[in-house]
N, C-alpha and C. Protein backbone atom coordinates (compact mmCIF):
# COMPACT_ATOMS: atom_id res chain seq x y z
N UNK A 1 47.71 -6.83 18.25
CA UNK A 1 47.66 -6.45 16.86
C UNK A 1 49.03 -5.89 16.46
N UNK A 2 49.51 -5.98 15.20
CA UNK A 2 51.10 -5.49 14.99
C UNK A 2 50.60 -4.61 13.96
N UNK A 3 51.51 -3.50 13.92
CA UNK A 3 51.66 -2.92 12.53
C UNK A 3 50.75 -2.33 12.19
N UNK A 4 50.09 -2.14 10.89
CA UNK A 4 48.85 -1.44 10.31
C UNK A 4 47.78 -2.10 10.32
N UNK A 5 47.21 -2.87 11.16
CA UNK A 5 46.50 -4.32 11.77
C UNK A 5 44.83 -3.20 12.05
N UNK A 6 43.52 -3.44 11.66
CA UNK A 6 42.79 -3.51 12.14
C UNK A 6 41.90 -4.62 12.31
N UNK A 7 41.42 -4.57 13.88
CA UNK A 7 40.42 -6.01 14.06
C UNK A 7 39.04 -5.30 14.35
N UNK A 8 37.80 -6.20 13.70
CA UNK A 8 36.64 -4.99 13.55
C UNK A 8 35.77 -6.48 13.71
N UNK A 9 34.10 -6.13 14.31
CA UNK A 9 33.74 -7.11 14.70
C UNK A 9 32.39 -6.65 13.70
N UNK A 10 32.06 -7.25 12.35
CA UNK A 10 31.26 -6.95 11.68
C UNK A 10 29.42 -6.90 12.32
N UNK A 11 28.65 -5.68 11.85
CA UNK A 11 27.24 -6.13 12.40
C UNK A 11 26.86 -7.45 11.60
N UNK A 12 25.80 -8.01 12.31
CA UNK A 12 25.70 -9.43 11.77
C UNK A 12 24.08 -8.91 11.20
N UNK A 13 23.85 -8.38 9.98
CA UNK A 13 22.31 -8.06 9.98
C UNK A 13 22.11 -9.14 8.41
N UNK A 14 22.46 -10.48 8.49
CA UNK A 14 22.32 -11.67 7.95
C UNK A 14 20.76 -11.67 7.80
N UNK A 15 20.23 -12.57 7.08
CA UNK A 15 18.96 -12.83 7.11
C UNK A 15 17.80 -11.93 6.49
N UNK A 16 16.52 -11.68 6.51
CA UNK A 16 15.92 -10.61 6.08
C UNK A 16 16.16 -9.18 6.60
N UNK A 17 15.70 -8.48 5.77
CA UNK A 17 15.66 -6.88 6.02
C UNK A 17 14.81 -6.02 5.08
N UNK A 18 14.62 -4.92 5.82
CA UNK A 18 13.55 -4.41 5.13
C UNK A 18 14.12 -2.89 4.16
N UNK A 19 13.94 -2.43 2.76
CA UNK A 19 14.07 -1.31 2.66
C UNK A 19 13.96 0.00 3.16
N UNK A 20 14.38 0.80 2.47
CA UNK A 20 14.19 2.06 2.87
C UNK A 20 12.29 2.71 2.84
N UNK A 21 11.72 2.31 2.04
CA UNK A 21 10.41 2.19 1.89
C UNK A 21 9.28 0.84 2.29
N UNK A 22 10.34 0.28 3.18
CA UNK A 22 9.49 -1.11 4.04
C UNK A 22 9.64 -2.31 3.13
N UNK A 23 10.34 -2.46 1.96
CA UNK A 23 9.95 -3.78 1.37
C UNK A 23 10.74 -5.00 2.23
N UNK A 24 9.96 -6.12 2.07
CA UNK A 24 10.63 -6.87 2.71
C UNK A 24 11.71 -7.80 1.91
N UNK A 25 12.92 -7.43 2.04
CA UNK A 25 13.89 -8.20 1.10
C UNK A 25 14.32 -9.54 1.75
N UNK A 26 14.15 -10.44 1.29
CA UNK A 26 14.75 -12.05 1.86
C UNK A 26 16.14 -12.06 1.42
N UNK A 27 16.30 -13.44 2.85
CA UNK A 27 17.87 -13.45 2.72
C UNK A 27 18.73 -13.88 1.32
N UNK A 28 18.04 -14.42 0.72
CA UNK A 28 18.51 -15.31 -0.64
C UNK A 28 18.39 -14.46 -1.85
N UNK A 29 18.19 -13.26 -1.71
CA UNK A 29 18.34 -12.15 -2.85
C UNK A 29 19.70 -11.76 -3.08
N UNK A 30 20.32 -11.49 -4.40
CA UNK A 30 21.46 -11.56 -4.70
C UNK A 30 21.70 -9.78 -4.62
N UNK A 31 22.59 -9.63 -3.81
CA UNK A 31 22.64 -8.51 -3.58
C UNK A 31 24.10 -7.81 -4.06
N UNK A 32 24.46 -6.64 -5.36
CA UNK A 32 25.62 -6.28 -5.85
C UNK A 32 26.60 -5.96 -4.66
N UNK A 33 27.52 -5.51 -5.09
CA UNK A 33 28.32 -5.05 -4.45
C UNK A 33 28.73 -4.34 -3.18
N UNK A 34 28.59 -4.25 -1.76
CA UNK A 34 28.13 -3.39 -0.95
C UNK A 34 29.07 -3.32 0.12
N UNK A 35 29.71 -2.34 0.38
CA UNK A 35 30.52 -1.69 1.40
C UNK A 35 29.01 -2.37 2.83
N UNK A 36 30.36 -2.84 3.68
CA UNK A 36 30.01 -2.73 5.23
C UNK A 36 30.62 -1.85 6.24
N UNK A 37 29.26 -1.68 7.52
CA UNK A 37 29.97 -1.48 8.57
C UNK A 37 30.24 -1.80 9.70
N UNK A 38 31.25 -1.75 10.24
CA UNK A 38 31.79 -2.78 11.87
C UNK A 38 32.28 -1.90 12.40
N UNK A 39 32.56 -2.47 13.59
CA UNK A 39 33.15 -1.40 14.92
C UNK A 39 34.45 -2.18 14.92
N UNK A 40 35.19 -0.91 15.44
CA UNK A 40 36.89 -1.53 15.90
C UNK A 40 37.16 -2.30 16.77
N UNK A 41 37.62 -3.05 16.95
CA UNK A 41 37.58 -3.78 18.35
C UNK A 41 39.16 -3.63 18.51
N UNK A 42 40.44 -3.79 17.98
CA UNK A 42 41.65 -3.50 18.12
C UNK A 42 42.46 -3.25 17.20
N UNK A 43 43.62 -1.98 17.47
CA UNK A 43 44.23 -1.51 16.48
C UNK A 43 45.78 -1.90 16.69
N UNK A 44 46.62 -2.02 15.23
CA UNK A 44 48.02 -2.53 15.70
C UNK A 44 48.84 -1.11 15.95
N UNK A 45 49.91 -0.73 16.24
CA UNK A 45 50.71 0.25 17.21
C UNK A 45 50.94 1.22 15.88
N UNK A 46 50.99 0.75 14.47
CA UNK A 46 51.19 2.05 13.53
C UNK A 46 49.64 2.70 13.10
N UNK A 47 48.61 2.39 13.73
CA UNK A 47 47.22 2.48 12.79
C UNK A 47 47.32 4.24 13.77
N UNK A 48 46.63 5.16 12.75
CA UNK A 48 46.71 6.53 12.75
C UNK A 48 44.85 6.91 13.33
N UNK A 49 44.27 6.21 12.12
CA UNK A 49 42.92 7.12 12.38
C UNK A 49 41.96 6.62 12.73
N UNK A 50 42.01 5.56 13.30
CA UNK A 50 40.94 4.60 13.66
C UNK A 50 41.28 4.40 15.17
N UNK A 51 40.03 4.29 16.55
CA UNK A 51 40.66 4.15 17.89
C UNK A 51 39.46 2.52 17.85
N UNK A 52 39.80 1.95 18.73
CA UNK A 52 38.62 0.71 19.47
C UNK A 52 37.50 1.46 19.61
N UNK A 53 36.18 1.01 19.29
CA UNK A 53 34.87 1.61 19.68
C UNK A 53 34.62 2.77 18.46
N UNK A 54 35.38 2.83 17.41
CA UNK A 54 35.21 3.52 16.08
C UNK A 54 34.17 2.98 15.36
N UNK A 55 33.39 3.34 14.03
CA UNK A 55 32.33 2.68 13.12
C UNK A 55 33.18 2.82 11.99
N UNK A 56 33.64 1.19 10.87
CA UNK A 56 34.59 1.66 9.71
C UNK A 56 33.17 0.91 9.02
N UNK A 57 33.98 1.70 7.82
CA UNK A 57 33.06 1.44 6.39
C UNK A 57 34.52 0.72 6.00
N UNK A 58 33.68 -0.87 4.96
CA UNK A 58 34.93 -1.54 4.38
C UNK A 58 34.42 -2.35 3.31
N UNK A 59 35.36 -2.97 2.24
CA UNK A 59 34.93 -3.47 1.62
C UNK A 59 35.03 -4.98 1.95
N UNK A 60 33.69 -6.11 2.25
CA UNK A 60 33.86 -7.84 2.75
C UNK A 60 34.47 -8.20 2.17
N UNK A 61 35.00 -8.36 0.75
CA UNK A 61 35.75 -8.93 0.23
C UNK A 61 37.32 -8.87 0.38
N UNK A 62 37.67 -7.38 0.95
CA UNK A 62 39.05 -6.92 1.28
C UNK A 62 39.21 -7.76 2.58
N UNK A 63 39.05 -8.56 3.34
CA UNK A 63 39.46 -9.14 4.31
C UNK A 63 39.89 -9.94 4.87
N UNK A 64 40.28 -10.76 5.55
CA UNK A 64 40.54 -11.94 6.12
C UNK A 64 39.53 -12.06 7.43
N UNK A 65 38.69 -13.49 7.44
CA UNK A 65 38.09 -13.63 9.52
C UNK A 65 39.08 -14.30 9.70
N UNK A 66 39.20 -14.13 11.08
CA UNK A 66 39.51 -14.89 11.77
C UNK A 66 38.11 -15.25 13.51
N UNK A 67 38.65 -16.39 14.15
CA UNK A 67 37.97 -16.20 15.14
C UNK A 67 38.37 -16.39 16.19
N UNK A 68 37.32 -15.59 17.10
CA UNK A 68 38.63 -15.98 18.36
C UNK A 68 37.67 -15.97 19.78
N UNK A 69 37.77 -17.17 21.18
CA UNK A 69 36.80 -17.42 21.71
C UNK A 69 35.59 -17.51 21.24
N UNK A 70 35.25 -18.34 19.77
CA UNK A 70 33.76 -18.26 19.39
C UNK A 70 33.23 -17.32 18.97
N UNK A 71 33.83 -15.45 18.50
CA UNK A 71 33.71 -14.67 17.97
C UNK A 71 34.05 -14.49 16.68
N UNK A 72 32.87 -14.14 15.44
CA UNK A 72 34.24 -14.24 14.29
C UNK A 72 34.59 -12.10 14.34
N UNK A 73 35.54 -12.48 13.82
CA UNK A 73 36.25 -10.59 13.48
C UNK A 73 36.52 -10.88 12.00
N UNK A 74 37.25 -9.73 11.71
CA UNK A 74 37.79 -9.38 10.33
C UNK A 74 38.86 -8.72 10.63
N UNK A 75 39.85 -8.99 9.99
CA UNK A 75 41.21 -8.76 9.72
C UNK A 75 41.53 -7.98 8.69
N UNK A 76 41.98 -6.53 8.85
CA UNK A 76 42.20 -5.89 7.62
C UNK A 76 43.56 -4.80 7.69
N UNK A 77 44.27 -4.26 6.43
CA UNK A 77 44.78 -3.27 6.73
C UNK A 77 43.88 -1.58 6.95
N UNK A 78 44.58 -1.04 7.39
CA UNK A 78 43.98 0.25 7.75
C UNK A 78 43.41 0.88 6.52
N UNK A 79 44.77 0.79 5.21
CA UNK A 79 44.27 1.26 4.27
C UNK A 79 43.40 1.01 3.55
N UNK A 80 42.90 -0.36 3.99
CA UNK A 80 41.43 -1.45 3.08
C UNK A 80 40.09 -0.50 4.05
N UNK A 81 40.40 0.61 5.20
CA UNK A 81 39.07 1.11 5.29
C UNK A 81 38.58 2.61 4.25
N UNK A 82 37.18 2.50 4.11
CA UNK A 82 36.79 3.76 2.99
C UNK A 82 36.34 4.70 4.48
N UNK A 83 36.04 4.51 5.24
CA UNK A 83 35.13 5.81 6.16
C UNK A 83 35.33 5.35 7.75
N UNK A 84 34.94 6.30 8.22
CA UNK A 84 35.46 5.88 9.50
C UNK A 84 34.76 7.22 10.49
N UNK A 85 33.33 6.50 11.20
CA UNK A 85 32.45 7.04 11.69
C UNK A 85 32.63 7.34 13.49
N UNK A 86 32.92 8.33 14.35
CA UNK A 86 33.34 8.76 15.42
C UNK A 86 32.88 9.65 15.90
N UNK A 87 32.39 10.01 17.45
CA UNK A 87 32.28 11.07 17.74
C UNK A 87 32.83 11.86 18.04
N UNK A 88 34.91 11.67 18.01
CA UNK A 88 35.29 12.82 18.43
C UNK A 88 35.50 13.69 17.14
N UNK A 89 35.08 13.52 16.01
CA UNK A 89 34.97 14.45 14.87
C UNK A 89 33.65 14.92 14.85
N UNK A 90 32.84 14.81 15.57
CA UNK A 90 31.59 15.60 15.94
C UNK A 90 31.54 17.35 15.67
N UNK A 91 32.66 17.75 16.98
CA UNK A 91 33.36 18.91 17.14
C UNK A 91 34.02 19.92 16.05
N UNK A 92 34.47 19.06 15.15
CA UNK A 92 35.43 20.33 14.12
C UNK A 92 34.23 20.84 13.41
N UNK A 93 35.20 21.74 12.85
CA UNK A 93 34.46 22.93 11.50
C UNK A 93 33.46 21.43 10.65
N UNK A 94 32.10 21.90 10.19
CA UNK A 94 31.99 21.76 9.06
C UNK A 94 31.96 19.61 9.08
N UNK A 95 31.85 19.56 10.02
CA UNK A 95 32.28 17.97 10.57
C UNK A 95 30.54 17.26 9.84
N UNK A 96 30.45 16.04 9.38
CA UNK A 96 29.35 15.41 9.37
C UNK A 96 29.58 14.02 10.43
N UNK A 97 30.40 13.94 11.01
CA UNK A 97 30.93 12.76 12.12
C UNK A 97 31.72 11.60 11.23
N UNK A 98 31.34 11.96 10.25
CA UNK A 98 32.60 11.04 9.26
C UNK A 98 33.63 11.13 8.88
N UNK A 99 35.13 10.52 8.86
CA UNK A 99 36.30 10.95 8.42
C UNK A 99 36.44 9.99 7.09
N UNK A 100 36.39 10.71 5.97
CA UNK A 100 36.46 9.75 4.70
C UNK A 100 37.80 9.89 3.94
C-alpha cells in the first residue's frame, strides 16, 4: 500500500436482512443512502489512525474495488473514512471504542 492508501475488506451482508424490530427486508428494496462497515486489511506507510484488523465506517460510493486472489477489497483514502472502531481505544477517558 503507498501513501494515505487504505485496503478494507467490506462485510458482505448482501441479500435479505432483518430490522431492528424483526421485519424481514428483501434484497431488492431500495435502500437511501448508507455508510458501511469493513475491516482493515492494509494500510499505506503515511495512514495515522487506522491499524490492519481495525472496523472503518465509510461511505460505498467514496471508493474504488479492486480484487485480488478472488477477493474483492475497497480502495480508499484515509480521509474518505467517517469512524473507526478498535479496541485499543477501549482504555482512555470517557472512550465509547470509537474514534470519530
Amino acid at each position: 500500500m503507498l501513501h494515505d492508501r487504505v485496503l478494507v475488506r467490506q462485510d458482505t451482508s448482501e441479500g435479505e436482512r432483518r430490522s431492528g424490530g424483526g421485519i424481514l427486508i428483501p434484497a431488492t428494496a431500495a435502500v437511501g443512502r448508507r455508510l458501511a462497515w469493513a475491516e482493515v486489511v492494509a494500510v499505506g506507510q503515511n495512514v495515522r489512525t487506522v491499524e490492519p484488523g481495525d472496523r472503518v465506517l465509510f461511505d460505498p460510493e467514496d471508493r474504488a474495488e479492486v480484487e485480488v486472489r478472488g477477493i474483492a477489497y475497497a480502495l480508499m483514502r484515509e480521509r474518505d473514512l467517517h469512524a473507526v472502531a478498535a479496541d485499543r481505544f477501549e482504555g482512555s477517558e470517557d472512550s465509547t471504542g470509537l474514534y470519530l
